[in-house]
PDB file of N, CA and C in Angstrom:
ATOM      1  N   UNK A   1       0.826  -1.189   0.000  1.00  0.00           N
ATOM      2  CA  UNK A   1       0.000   0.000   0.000  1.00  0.00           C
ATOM      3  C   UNK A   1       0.873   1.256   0.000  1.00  0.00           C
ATOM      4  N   UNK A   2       1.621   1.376   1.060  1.00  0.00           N
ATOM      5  CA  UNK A   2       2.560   2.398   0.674  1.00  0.00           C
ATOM      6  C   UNK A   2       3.608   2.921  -0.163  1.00  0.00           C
ATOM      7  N   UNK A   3       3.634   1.908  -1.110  1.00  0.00           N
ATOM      8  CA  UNK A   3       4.469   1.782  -1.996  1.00  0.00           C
ATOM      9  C   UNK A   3       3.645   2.365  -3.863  1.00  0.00           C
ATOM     10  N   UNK A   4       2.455   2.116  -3.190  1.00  0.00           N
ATOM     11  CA  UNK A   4       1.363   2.294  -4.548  1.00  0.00           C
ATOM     12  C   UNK A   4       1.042   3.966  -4.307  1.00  0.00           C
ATOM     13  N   UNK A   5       1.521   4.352  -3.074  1.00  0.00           N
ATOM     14  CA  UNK A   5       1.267   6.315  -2.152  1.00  0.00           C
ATOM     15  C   UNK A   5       2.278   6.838  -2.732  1.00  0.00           C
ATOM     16  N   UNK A   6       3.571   5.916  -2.962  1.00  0.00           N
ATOM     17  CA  UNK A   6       4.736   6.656  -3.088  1.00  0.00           C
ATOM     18  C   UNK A   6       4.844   7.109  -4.785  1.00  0.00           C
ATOM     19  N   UNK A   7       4.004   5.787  -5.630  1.00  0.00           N
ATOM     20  CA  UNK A   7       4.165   5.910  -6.724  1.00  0.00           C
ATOM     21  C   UNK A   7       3.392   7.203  -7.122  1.00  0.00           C
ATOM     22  N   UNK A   8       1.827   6.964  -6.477  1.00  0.00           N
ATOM     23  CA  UNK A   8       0.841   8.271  -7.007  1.00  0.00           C
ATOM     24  C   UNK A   8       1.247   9.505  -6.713  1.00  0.00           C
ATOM     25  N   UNK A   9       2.332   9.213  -5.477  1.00  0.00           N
ATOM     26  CA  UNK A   9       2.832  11.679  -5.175  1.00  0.00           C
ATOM     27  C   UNK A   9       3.641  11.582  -6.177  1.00  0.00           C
ATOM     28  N   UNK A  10       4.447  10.910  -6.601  1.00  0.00           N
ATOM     29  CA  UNK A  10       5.695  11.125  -7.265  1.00  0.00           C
ATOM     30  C   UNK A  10       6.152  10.062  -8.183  1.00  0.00           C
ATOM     31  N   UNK A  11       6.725  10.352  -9.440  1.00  0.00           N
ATOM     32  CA  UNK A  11       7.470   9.426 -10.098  1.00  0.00           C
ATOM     33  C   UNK A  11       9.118   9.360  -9.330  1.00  0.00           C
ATOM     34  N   UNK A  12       9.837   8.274  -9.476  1.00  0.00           N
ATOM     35  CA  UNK A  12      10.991   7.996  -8.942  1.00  0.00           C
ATOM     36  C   UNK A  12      10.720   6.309  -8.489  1.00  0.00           C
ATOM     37  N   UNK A  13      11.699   6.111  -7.615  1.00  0.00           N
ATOM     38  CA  UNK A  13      11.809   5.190  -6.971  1.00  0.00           C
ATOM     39  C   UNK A  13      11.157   4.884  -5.962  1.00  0.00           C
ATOM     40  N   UNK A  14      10.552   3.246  -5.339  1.00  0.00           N
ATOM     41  CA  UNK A  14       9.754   3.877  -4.270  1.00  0.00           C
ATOM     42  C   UNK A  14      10.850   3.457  -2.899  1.00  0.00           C
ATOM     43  N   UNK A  15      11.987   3.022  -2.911  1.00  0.00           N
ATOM     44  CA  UNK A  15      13.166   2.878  -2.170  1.00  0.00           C
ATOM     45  C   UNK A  15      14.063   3.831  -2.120  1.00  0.00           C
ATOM     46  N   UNK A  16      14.645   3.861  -1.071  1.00  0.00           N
ATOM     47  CA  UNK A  16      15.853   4.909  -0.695  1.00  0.00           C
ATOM     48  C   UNK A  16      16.884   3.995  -0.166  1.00  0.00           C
ATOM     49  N   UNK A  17      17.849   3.327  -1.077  1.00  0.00           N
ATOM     50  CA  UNK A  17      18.669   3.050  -0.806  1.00  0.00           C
ATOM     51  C   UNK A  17      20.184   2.881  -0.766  1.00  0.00           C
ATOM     52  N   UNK A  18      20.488   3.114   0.465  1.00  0.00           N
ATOM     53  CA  UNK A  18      21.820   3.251   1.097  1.00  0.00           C
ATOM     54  C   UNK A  18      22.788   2.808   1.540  1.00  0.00           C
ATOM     55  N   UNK A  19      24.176   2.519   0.638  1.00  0.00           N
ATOM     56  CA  UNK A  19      24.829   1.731   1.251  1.00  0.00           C
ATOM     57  C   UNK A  19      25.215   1.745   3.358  1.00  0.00           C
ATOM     58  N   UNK A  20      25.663   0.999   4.046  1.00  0.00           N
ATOM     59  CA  UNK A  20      25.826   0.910   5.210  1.00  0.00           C
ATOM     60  C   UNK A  20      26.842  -0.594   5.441  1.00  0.00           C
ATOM     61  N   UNK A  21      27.606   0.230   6.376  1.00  0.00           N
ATOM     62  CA  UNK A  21      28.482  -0.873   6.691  1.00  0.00           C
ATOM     63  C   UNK A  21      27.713  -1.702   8.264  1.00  0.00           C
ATOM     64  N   UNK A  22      27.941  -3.057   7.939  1.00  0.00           N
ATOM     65  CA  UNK A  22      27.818  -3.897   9.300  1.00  0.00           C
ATOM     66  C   UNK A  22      28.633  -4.667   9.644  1.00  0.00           C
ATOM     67  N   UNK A  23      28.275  -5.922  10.274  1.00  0.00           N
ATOM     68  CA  UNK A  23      29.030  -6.707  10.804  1.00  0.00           C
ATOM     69  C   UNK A  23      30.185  -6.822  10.169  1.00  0.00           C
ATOM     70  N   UNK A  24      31.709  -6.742  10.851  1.00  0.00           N
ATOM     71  CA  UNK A  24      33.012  -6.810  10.031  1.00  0.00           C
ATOM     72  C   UNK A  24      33.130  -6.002   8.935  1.00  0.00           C
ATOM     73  N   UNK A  25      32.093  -5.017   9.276  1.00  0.00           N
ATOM     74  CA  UNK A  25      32.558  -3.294   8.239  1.00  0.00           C
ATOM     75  C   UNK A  25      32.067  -4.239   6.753  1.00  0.00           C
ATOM     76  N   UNK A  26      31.204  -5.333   6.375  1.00  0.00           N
ATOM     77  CA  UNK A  26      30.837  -5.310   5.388  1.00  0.00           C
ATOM     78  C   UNK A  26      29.909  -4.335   4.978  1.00  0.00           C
ATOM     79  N   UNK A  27      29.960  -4.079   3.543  1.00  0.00           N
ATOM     80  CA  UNK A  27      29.035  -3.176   2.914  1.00  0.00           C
ATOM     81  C   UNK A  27      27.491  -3.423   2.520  1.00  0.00           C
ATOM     82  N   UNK A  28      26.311  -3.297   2.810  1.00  0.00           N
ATOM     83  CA  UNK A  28      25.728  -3.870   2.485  1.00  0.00           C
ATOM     84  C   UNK A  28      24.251  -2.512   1.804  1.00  0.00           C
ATOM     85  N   UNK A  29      23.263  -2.988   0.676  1.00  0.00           N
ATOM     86  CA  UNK A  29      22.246  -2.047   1.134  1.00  0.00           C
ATOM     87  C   UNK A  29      21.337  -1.511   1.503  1.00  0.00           C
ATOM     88  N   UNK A  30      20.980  -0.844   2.366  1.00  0.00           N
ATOM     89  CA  UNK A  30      20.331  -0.561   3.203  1.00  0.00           C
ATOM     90  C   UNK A  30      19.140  -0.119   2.852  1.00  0.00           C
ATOM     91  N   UNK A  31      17.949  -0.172   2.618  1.00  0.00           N
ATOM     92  CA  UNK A  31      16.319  -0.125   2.209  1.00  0.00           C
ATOM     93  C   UNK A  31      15.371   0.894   3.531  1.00  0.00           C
ATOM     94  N   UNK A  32      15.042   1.829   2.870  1.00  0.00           N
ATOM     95  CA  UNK A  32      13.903   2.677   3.412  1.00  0.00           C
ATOM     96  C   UNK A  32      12.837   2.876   2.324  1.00  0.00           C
ATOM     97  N   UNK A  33      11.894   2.870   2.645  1.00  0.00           N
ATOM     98  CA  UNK A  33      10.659   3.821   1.826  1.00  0.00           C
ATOM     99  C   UNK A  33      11.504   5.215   1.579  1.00  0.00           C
ATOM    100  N   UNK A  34      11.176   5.796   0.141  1.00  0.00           N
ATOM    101  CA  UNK A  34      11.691   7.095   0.007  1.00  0.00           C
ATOM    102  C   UNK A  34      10.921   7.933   0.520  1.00  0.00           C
ATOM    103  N   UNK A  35      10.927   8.964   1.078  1.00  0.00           N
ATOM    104  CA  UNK A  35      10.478  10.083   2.043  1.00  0.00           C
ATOM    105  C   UNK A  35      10.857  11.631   1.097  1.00  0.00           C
ATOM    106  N   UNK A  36      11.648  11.851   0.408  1.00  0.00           N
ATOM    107  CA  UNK A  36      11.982  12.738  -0.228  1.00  0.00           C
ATOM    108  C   UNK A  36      11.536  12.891  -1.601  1.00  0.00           C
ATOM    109  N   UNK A  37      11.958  14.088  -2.256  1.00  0.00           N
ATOM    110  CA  UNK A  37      11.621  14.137  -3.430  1.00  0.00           C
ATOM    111  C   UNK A  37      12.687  13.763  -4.769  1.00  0.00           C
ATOM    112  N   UNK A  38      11.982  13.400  -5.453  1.00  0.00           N
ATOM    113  CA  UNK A  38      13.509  12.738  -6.922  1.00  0.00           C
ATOM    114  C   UNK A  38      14.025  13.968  -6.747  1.00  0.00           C
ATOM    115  N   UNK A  39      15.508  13.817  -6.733  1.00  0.00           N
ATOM    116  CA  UNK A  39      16.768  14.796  -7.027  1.00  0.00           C
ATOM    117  C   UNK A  39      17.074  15.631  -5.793  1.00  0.00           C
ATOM    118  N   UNK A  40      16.379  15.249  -4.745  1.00  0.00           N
ATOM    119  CA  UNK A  40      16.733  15.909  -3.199  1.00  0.00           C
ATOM    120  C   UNK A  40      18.388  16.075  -2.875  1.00  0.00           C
ATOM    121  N   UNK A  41      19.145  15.212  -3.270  1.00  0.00           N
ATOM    122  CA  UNK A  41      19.983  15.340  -3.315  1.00  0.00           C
ATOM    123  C   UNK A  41      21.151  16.041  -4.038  1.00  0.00           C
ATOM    124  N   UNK A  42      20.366  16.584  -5.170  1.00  0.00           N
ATOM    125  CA  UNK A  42      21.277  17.931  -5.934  1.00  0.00           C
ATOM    126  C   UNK A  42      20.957  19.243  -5.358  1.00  0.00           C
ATOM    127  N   UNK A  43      19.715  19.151  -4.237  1.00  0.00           N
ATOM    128  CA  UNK A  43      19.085  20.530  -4.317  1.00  0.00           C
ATOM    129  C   UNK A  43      19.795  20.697  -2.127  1.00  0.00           C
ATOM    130  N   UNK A  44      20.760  19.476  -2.094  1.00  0.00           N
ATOM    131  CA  UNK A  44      21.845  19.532  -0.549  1.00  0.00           C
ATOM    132  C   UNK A  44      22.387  21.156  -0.872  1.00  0.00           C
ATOM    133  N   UNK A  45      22.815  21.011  -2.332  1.00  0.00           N
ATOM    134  CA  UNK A  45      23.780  22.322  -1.955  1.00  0.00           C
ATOM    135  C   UNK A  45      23.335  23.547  -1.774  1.00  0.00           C
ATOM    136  N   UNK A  46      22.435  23.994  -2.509  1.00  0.00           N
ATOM    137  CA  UNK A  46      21.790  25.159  -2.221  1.00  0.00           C
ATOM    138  C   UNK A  46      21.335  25.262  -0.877  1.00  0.00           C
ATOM    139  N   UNK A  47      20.863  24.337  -0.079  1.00  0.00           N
ATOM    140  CA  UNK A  47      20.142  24.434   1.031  1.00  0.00           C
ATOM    141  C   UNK A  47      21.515  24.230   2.429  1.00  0.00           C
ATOM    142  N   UNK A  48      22.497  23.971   1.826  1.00  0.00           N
ATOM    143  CA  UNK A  48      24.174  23.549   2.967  1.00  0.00           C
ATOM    144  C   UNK A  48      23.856  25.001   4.083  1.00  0.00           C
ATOM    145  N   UNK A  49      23.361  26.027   3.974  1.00  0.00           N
ATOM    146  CA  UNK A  49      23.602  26.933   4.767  1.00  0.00           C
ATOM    147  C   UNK A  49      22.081  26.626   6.332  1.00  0.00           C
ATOM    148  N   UNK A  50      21.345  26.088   6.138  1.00  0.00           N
ATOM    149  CA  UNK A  50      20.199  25.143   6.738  1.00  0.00           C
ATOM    150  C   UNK A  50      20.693  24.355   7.902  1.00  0.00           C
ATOM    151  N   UNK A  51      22.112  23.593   7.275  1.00  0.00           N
ATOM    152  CA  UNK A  51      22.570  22.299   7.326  1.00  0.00           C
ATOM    153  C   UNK A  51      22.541  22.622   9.713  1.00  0.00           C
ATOM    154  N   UNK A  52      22.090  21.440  10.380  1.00  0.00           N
ATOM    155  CA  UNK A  52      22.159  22.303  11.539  1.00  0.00           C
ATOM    156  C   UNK A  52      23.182  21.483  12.311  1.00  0.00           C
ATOM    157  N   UNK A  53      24.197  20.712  11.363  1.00  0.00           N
ATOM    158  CA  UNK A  53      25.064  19.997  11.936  1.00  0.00           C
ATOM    159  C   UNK A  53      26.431  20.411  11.853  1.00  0.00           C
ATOM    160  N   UNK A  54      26.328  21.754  10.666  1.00  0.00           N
ATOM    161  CA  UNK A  54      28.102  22.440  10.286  1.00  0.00           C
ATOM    162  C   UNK A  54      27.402  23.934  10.548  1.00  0.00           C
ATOM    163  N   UNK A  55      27.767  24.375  11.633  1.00  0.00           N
ATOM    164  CA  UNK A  55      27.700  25.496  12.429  1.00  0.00           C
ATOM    165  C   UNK A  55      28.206  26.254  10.993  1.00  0.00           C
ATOM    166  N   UNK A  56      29.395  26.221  11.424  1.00  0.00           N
ATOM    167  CA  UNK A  56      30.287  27.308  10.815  1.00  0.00           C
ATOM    168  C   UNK A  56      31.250  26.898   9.313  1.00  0.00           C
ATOM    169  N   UNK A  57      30.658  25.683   9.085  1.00  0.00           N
ATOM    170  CA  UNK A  57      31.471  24.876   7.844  1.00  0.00           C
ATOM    171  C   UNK A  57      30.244  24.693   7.040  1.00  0.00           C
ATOM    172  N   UNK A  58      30.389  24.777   5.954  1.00  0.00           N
ATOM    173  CA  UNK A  58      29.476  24.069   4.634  1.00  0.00           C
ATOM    174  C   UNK A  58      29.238  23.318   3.975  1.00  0.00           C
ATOM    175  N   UNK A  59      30.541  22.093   4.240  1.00  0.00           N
ATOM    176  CA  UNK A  59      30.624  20.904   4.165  1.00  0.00           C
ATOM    177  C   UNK A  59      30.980  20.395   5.149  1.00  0.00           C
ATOM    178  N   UNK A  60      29.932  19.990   5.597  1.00  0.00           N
ATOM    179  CA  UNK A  60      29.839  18.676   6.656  1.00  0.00           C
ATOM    180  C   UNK A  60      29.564  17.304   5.724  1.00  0.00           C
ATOM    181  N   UNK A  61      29.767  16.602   6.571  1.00  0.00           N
ATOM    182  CA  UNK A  61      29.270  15.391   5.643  1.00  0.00           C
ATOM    183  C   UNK A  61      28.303  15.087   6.632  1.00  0.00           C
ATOM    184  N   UNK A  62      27.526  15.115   7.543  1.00  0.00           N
ATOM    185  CA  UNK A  62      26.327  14.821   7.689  1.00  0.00           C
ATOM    186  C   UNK A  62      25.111  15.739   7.689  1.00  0.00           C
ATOM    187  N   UNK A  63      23.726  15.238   7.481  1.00  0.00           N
ATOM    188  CA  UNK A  63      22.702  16.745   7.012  1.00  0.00           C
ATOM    189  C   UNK A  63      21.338  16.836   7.526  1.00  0.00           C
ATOM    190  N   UNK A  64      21.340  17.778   8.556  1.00  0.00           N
ATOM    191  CA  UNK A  64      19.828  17.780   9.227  1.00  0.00           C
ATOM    192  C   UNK A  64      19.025  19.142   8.767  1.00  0.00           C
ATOM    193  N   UNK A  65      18.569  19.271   8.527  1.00  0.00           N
ATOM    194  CA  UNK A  65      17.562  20.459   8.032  1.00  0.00           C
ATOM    195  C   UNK A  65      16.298  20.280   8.861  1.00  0.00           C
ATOM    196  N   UNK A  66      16.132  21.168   9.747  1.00  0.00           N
ATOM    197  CA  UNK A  66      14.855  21.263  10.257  1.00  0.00           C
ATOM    198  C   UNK A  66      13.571  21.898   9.255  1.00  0.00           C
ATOM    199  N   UNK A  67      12.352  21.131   9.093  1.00  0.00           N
ATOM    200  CA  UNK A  67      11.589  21.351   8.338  1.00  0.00           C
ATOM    201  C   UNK A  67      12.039  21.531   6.810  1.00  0.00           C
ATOM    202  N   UNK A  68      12.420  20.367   6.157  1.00  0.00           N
ATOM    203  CA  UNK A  68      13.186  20.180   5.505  1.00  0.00           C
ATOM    204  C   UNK A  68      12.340  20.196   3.902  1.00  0.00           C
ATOM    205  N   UNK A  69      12.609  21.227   3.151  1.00  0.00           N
ATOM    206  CA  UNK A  69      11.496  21.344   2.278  1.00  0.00           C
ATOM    207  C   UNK A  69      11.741  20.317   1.134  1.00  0.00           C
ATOM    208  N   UNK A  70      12.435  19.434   1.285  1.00  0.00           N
ATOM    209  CA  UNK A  70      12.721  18.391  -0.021  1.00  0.00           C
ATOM    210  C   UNK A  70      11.757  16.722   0.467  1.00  0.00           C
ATOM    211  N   UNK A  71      11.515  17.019   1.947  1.00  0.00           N
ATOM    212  CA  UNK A  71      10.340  15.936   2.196  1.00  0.00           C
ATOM    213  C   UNK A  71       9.372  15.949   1.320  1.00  0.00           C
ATOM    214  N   UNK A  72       8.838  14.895   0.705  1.00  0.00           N
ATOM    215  CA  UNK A  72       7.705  15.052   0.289  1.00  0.00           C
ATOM    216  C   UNK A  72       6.079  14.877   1.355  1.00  0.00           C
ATOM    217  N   UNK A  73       4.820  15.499   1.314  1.00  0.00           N
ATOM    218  CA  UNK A  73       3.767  15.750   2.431  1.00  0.00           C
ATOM    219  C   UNK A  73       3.922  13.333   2.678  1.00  0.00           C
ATOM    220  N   UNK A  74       3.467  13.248   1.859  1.00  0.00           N
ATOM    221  CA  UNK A  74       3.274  11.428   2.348  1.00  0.00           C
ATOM    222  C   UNK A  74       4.691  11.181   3.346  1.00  0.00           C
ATOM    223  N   UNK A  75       6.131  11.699   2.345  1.00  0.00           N
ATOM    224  CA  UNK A  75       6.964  11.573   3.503  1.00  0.00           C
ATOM    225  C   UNK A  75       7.462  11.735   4.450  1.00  0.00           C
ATOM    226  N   UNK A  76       6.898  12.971   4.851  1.00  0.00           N
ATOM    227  CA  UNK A  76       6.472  13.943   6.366  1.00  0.00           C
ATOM    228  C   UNK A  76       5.729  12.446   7.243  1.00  0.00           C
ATOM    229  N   UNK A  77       4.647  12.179   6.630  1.00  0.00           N
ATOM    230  CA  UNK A  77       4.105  11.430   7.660  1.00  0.00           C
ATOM    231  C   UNK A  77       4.641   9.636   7.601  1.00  0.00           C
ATOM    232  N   UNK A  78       5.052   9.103   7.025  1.00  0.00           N
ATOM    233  CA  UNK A  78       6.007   8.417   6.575  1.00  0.00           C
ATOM    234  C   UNK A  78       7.122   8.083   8.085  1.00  0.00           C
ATOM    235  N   UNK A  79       7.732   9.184   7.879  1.00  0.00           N
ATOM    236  CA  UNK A  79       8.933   9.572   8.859  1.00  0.00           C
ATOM    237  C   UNK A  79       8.088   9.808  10.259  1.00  0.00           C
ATOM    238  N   UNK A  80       7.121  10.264  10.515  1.00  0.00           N
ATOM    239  CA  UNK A  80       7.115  10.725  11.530  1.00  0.00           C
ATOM    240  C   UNK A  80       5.978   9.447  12.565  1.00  0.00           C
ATOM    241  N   UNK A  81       5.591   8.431  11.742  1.00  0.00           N
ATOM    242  CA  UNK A  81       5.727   7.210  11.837  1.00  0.00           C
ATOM    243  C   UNK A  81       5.995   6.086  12.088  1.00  0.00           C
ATOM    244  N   UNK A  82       7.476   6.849  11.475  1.00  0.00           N
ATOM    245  CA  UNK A  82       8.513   5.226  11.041  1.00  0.00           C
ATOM    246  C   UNK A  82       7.907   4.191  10.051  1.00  0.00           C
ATOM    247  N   UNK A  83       7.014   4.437   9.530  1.00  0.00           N
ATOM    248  CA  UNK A  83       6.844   3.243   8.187  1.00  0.00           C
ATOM    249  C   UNK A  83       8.038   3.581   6.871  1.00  0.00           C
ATOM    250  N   UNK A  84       8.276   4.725   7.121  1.00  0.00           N
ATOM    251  CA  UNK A  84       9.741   4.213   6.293  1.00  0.00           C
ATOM    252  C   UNK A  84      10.749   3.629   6.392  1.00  0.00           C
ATOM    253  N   UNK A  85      11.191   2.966   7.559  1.00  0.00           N
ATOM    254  CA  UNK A  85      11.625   2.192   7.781  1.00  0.00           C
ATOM    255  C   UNK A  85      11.248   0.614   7.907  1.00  0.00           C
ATOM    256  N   UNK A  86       9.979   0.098   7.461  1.00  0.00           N
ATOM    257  CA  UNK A  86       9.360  -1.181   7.609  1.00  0.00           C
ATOM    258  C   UNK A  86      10.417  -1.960   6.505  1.00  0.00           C
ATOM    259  N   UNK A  87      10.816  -1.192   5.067  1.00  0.00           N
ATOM    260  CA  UNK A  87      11.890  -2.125   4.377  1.00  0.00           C
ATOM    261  C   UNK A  87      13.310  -2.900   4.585  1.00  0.00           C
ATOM    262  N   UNK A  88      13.419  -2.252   6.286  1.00  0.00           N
ATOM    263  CA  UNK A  88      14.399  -2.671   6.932  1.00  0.00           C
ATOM    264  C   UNK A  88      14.393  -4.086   7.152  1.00  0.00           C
ATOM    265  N   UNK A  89      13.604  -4.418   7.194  1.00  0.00           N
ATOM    266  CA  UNK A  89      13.031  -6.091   7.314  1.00  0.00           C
ATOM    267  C   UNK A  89      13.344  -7.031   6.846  1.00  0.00           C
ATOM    268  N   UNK A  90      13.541  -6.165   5.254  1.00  0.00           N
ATOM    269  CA  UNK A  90      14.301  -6.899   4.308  1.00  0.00           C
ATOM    270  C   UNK A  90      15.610  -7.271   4.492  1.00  0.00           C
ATOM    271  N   UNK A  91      16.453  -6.286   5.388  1.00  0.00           N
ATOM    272  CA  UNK A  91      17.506  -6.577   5.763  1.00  0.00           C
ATOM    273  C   UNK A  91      17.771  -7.144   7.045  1.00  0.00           C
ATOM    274  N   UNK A  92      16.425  -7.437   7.881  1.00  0.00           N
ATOM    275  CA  UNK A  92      16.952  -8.275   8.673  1.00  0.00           C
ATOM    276  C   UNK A  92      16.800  -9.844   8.442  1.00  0.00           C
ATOM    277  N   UNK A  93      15.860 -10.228   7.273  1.00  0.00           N
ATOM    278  CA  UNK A  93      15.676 -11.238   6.554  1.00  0.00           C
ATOM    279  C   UNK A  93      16.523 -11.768   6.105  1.00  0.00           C
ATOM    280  N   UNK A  94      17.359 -11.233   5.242  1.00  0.00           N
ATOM    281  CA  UNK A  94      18.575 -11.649   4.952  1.00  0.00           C
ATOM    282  C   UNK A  94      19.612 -11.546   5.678  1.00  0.00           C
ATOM    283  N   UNK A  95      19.807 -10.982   6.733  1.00  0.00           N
ATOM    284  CA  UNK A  95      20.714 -11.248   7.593  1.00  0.00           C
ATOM    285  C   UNK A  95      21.904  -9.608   7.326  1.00  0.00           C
ATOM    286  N   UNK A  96      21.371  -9.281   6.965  1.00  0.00           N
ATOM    287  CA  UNK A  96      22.366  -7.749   7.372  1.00  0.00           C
ATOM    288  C   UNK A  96      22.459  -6.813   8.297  1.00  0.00           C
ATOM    289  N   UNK A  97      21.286  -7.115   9.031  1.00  0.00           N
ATOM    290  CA  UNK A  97      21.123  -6.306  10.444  1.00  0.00           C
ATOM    291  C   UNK A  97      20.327  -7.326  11.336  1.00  0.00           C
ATOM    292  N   UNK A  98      20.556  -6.304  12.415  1.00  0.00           N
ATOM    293  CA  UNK A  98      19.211  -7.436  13.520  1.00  0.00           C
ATOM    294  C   UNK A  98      18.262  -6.327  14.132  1.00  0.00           C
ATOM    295  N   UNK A  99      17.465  -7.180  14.557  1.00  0.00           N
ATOM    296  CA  UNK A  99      16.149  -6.424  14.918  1.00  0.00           C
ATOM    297  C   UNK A  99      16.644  -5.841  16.769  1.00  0.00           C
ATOM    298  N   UNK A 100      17.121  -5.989  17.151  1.00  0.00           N
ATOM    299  CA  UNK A 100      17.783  -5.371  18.226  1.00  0.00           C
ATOM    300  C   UNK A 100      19.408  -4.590  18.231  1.00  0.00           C
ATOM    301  N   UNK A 101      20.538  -4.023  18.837  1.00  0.00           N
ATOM    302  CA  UNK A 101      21.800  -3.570  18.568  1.00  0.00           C
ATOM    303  C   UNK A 101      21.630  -1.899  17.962  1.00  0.00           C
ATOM    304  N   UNK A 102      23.285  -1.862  17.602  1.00  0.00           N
ATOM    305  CA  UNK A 102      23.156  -0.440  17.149  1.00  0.00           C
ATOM    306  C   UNK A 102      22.583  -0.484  15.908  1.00  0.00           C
ATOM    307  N   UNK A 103      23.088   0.699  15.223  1.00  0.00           N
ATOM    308  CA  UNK A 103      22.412   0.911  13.867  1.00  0.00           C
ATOM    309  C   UNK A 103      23.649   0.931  13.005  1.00  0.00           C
ATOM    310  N   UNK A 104      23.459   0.369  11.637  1.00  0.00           N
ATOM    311  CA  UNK A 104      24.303   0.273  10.830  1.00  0.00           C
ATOM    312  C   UNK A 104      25.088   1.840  10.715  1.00  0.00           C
ATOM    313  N   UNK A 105      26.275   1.282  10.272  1.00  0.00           N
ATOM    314  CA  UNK A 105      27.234   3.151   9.888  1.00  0.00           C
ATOM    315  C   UNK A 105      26.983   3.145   8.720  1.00  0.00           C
ATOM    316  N   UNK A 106      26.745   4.378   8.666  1.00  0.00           N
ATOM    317  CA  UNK A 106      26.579   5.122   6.872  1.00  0.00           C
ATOM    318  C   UNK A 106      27.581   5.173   6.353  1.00  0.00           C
ATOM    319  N   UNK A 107      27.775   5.028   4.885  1.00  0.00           N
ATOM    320  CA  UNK A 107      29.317   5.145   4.775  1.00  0.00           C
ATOM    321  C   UNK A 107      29.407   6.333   3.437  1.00  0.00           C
ATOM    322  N   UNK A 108      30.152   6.514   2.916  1.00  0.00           N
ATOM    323  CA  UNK A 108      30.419   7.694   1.782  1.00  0.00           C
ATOM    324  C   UNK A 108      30.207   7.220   0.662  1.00  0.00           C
TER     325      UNK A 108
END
């Protein structure tokens, strides 16, 4: 069902996925419902001055934007949820994460 929400707001993908390292720093990838909009990620730079994790730098490599206008409205509620994260499942199915522990590291 949410996947048929993601298709009707938006064309794109209906996954957001991310590589992440786990167990023994393997690489593996990591599955969310997409929450954003196609190309959110070209429109980081214009918005780097937002960023509320590089005070005084513009490249940070990590990126929080409060009220973040590249959410899309389904992925506002999505996130605020957590059903974007239900594709995680997939990865604990196969064995790349577990349903308890930390959280995988993001990697570059």
């Amino acid at each position: 069902m949410i996947a048929i929400l993601i298709k009707l707001e938006s064309k794109g993908p209906v996954f957001y996925i991310a590589k992440r390292a786990g167990s023994g720093y393997r690489i593996f990838n990591f599955y969310k419902f997409r929450t954003m909009r196609v190309g959110a990620a070209e429109e980081l730079k214009q918005l780097a001055h937002l960023n509320q994790y590089s005070q005084n730098s513009r490249n940070g490599v990590f990126h929080k934007i409060k009220n973040d206008p590249r959410i899309s409205p389904l992925g506002q509620f999505l996130r605020s949820t957590s059903l974007d994260e239900l594709p995680q499942l997939i990865n604990v199915l196969i064995g790349d994460i577990s349903l308890v522990g930390n959280r995988a590291a993001a990697t570059l």
